[in-house]
PDB file of N, CA and C in Angstrom:
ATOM      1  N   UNK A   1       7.274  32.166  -8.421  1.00  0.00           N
ATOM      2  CA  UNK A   1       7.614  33.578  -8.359  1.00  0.00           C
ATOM      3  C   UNK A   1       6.914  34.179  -7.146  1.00  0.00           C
ATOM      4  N   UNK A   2       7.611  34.794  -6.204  1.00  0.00           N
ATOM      5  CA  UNK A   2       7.133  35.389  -5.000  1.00  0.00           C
ATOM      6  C   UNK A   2       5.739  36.795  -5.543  1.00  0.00           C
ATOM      7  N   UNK A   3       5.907  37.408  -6.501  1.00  0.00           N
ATOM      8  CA  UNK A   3       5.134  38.645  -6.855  1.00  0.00           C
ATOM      9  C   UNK A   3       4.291  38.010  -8.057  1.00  0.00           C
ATOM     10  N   UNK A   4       3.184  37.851  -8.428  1.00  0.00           N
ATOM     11  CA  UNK A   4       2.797  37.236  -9.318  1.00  0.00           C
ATOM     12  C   UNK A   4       2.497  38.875 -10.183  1.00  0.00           C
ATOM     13  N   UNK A   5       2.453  38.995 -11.627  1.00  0.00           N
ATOM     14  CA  UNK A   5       1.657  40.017 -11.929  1.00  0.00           C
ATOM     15  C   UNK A   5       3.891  40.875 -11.920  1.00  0.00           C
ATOM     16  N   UNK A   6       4.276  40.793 -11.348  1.00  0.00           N
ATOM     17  CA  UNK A   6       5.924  41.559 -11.587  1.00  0.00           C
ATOM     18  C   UNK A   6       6.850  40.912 -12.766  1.00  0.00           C
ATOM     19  N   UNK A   7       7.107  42.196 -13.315  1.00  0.00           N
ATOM     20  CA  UNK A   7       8.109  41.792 -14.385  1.00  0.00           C
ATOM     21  C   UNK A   7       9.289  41.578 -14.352  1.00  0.00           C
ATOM     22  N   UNK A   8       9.498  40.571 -14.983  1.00  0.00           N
ATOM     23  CA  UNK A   8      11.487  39.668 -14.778  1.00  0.00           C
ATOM     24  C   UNK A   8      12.099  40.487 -15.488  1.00  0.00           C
ATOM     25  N   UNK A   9      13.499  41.279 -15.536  1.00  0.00           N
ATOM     26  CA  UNK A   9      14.073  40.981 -16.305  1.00  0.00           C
ATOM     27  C   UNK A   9      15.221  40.342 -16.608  1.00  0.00           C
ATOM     28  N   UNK A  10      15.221  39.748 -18.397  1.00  0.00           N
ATOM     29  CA  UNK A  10      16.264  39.175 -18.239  1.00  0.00           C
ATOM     30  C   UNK A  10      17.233  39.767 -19.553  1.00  0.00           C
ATOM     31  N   UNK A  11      18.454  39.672 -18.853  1.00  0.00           N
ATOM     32  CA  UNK A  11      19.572  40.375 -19.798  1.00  0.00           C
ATOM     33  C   UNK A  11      19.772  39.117 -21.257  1.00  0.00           C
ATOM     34  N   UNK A  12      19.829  39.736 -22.503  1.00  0.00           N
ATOM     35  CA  UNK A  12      20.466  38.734 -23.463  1.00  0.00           C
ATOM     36  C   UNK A  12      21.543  39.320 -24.057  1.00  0.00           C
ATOM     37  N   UNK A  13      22.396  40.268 -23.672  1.00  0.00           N
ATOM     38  CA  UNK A  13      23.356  40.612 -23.941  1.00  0.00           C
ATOM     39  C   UNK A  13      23.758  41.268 -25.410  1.00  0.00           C
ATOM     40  N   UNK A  14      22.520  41.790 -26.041  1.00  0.00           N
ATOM     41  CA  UNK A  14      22.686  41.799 -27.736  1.00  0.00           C
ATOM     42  C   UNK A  14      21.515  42.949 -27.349  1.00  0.00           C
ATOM     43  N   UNK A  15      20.795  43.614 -28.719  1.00  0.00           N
ATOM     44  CA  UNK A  15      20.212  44.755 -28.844  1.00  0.00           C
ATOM     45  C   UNK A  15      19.044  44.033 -29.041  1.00  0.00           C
ATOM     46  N   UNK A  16      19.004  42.734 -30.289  1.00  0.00           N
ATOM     47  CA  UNK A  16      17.598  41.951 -30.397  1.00  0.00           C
ATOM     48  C   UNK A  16      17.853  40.676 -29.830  1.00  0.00           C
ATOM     49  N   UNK A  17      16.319  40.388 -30.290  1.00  0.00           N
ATOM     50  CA  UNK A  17      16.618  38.734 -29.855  1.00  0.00           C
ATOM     51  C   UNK A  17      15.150  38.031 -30.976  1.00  0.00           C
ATOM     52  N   UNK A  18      14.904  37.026 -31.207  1.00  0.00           N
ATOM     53  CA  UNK A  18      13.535  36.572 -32.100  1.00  0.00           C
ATOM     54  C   UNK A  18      12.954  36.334 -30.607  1.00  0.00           C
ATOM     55  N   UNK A  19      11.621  36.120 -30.705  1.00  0.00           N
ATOM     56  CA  UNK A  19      10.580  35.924 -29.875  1.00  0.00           C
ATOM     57  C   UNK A  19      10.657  34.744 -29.539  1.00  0.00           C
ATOM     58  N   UNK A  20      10.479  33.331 -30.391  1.00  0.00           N
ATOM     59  CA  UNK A  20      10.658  32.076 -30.126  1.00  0.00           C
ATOM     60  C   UNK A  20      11.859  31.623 -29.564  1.00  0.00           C
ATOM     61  N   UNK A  21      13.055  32.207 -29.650  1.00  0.00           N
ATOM     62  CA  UNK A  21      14.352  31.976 -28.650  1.00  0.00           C
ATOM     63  C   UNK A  21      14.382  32.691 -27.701  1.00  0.00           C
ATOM     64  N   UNK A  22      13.466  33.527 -27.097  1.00  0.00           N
ATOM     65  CA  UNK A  22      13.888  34.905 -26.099  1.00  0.00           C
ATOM     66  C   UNK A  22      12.500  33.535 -24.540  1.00  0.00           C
ATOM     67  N   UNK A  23      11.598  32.723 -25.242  1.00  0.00           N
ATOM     68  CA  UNK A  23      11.225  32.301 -24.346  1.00  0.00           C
ATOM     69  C   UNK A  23      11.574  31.067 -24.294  1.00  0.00           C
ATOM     70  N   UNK A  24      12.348  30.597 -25.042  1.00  0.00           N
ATOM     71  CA  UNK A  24      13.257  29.661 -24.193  1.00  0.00           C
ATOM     72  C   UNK A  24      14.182  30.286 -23.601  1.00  0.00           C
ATOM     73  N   UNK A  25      14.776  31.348 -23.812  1.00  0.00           N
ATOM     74  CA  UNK A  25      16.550  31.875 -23.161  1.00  0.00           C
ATOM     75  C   UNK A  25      15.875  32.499 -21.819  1.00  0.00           C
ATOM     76  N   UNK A  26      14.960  33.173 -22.032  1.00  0.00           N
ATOM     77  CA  UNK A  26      14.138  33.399 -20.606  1.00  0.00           C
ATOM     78  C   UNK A  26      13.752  32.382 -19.372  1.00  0.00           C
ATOM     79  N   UNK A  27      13.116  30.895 -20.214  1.00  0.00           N
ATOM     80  CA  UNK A  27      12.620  29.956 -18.808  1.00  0.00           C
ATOM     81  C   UNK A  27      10.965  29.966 -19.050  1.00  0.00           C
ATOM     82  N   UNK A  28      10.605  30.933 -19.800  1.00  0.00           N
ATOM     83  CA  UNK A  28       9.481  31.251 -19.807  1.00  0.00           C
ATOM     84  C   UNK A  28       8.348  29.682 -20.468  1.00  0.00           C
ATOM     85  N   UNK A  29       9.372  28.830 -21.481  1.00  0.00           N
ATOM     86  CA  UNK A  29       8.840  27.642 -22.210  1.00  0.00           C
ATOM     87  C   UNK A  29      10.423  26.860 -22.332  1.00  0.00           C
ATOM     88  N   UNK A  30       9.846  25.461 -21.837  1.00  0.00           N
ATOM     89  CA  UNK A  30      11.257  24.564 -22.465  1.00  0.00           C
ATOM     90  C   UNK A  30      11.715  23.977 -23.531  1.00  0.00           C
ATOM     91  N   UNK A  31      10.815  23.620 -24.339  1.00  0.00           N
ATOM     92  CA  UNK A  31      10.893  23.402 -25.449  1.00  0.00           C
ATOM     93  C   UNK A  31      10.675  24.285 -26.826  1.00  0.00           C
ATOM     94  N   UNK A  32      11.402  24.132 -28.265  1.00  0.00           N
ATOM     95  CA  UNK A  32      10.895  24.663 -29.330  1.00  0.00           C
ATOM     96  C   UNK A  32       9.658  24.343 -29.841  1.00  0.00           C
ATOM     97  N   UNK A  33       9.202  22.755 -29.211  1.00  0.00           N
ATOM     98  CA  UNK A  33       7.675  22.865 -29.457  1.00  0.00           C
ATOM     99  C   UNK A  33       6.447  23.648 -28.686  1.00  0.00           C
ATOM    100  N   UNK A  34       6.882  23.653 -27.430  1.00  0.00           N
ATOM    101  CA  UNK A  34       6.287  24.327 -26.626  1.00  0.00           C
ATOM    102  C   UNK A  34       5.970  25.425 -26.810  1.00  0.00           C
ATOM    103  N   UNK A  35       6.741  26.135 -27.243  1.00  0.00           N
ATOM    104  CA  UNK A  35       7.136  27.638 -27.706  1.00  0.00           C
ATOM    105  C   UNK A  35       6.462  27.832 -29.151  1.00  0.00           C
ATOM    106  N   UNK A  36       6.840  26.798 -30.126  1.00  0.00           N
ATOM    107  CA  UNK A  36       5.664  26.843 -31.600  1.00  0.00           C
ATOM    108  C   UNK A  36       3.994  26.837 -31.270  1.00  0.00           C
ATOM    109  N   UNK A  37       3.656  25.952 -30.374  1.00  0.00           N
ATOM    110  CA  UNK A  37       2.180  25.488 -29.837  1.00  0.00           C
ATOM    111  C   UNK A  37       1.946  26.756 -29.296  1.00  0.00           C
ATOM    112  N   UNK A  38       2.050  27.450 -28.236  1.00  0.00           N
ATOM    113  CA  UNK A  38       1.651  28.338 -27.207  1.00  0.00           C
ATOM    114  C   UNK A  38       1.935  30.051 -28.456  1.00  0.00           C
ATOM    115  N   UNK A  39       2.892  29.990 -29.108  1.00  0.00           N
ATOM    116  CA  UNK A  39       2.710  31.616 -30.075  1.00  0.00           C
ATOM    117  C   UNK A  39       1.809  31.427 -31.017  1.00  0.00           C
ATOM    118  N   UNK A  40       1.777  30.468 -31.824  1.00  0.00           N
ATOM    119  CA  UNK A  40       0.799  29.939 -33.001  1.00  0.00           C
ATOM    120  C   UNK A  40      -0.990  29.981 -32.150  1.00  0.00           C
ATOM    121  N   UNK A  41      -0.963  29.119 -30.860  1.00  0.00           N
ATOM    122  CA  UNK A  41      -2.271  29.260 -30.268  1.00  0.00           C
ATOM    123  C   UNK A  41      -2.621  31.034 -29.928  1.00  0.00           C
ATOM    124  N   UNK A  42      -2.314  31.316 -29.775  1.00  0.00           N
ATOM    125  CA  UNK A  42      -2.412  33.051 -29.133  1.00  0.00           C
ATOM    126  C   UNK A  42      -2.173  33.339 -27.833  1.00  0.00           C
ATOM    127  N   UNK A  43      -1.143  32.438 -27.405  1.00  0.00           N
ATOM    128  CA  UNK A  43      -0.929  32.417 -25.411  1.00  0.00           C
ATOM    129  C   UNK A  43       0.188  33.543 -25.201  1.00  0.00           C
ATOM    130  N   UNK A  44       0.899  34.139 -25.902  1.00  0.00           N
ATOM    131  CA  UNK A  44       1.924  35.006 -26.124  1.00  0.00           C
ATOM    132  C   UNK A  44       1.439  35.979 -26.746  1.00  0.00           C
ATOM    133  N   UNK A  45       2.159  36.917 -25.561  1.00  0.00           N
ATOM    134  CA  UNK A  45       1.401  38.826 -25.948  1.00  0.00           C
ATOM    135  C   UNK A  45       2.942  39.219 -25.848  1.00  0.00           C
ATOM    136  N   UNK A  46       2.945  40.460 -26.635  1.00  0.00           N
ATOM    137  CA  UNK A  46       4.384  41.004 -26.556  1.00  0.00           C
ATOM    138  C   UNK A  46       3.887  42.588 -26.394  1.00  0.00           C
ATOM    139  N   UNK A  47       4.279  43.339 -25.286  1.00  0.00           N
ATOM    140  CA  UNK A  47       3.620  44.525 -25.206  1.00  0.00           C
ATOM    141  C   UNK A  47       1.932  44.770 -25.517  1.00  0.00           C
ATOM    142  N   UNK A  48       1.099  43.599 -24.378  1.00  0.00           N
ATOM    143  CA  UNK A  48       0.382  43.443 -24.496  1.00  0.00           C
ATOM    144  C   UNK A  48      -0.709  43.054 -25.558  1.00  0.00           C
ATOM    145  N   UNK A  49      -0.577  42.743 -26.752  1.00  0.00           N
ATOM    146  CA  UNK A  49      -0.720  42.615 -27.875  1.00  0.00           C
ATOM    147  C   UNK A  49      -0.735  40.965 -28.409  1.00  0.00           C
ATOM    148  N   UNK A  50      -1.253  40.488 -29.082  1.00  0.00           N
ATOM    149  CA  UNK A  50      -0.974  38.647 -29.417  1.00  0.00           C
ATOM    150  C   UNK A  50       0.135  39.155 -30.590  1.00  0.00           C
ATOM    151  N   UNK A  51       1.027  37.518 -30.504  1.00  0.00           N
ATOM    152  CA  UNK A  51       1.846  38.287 -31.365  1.00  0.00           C
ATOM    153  C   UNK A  51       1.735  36.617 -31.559  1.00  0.00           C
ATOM    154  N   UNK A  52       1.522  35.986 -33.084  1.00  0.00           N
ATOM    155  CA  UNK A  52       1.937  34.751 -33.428  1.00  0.00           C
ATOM    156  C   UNK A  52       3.494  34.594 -34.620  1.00  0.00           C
ATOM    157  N   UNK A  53       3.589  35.292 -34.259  1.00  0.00           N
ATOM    158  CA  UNK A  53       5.145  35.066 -34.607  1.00  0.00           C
ATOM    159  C   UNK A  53       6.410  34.710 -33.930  1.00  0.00           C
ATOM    160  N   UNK A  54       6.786  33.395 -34.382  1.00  0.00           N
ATOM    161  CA  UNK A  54       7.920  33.301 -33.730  1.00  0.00           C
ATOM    162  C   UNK A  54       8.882  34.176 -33.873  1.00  0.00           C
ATOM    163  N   UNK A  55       9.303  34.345 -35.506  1.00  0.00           N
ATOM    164  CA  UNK A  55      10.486  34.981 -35.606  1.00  0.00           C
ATOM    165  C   UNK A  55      10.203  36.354 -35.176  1.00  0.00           C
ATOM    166  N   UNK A  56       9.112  37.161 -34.771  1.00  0.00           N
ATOM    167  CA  UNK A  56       9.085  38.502 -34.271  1.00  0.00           C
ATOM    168  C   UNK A  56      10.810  39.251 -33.370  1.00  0.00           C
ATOM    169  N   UNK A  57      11.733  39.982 -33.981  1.00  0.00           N
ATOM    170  CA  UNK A  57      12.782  40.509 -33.321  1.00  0.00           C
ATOM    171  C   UNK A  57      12.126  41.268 -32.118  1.00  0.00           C
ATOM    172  N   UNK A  58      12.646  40.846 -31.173  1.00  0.00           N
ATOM    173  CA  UNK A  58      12.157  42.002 -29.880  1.00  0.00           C
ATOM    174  C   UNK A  58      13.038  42.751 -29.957  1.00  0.00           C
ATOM    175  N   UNK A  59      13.033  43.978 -29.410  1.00  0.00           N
ATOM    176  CA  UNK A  59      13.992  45.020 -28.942  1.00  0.00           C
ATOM    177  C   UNK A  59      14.607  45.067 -27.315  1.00  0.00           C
ATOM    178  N   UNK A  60      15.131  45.824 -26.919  1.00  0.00           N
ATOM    179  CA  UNK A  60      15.313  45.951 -24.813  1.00  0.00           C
ATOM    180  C   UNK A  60      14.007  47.028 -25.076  1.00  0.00           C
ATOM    181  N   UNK A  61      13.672  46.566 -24.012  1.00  0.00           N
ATOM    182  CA  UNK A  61      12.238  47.145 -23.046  1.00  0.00           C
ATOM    183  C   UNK A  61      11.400  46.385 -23.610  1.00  0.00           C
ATOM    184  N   UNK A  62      11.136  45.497 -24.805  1.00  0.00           N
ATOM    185  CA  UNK A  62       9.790  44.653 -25.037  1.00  0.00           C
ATOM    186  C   UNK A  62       9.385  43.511 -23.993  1.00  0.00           C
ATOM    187  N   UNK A  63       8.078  43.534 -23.571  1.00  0.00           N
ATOM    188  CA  UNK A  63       7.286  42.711 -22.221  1.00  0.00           C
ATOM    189  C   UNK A  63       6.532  41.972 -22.829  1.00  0.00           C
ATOM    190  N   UNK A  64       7.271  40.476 -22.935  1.00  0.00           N
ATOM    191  CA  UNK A  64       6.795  38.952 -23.118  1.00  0.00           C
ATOM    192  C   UNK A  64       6.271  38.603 -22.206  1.00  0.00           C
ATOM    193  N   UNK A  65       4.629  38.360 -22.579  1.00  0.00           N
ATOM    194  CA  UNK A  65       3.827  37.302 -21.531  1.00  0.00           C
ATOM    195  C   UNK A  65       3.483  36.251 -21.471  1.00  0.00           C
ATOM    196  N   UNK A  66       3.438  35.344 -21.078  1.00  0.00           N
ATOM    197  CA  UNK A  66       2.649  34.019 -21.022  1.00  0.00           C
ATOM    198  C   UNK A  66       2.617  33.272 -19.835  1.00  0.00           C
ATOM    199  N   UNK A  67       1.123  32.989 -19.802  1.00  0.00           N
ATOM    200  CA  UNK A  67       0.385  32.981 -18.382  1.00  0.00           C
ATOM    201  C   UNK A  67       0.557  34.099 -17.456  1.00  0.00           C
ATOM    202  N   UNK A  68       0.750  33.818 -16.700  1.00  0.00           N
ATOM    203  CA  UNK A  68       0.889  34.611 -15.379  1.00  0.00           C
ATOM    204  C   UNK A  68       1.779  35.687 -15.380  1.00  0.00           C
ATOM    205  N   UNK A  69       3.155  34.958 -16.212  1.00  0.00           N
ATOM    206  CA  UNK A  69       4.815  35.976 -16.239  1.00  0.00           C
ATOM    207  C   UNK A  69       4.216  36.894 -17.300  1.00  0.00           C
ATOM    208  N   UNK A  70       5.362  37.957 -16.707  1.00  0.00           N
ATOM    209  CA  UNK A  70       6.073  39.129 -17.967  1.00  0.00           C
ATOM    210  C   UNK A  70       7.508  38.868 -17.868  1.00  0.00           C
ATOM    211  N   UNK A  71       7.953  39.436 -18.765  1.00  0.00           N
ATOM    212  CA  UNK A  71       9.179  39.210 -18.968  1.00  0.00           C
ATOM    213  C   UNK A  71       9.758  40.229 -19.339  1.00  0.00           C
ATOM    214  N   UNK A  72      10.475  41.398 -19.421  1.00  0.00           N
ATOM    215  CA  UNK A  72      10.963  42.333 -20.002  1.00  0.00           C
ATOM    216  C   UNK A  72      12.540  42.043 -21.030  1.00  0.00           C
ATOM    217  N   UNK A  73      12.775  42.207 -22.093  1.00  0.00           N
ATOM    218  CA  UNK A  73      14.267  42.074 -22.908  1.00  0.00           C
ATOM    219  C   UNK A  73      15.134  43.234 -21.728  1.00  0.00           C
ATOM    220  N   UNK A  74      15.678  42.748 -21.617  1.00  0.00           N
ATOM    221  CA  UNK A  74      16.851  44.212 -21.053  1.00  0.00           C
ATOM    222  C   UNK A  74      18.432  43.828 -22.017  1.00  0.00           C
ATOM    223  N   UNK A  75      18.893  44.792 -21.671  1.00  0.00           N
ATOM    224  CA  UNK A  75      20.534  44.497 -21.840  1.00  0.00           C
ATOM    225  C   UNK A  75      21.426  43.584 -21.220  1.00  0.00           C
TER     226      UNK A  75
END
């Protein structure tokens, strides 16, 4: 990513999305294990916040982090 610290967004075309599919549909993690390991550990903040839930519904405007990225839900 050219801007480190800048937020992506990415469209999912729906109003929600669960947390554990929004960082795979993002790029953000490739795998469903990857994605179980890293929310369960506390590496995932959702509006700055730890959030160990996979199934957590995001809304548009919620900012998924892990590591370095944000991620914003948009439309």
């Amino acid at each position: 990513m050219s801007n480190p610290g800048a937020i992506e967004d990415v469209s999912i075309g729906g109003e929600s999305i669960r947390l554990g599919q929004f960082l795979k549909f993002a790029s953000v993690l490739d795998s469903g294990g990857d994605v179980k390991e890293a929310i369960i550990d506390g590496f995932v903040t959702v509006n700055g916040e730890v959030d160990r839930r996979r199934g957590r519904q995001l809304q548009i405007g919620d900012v998924v982090g892990f590591e370095e990225r944000r991620v914003r839900v948009a439309r």
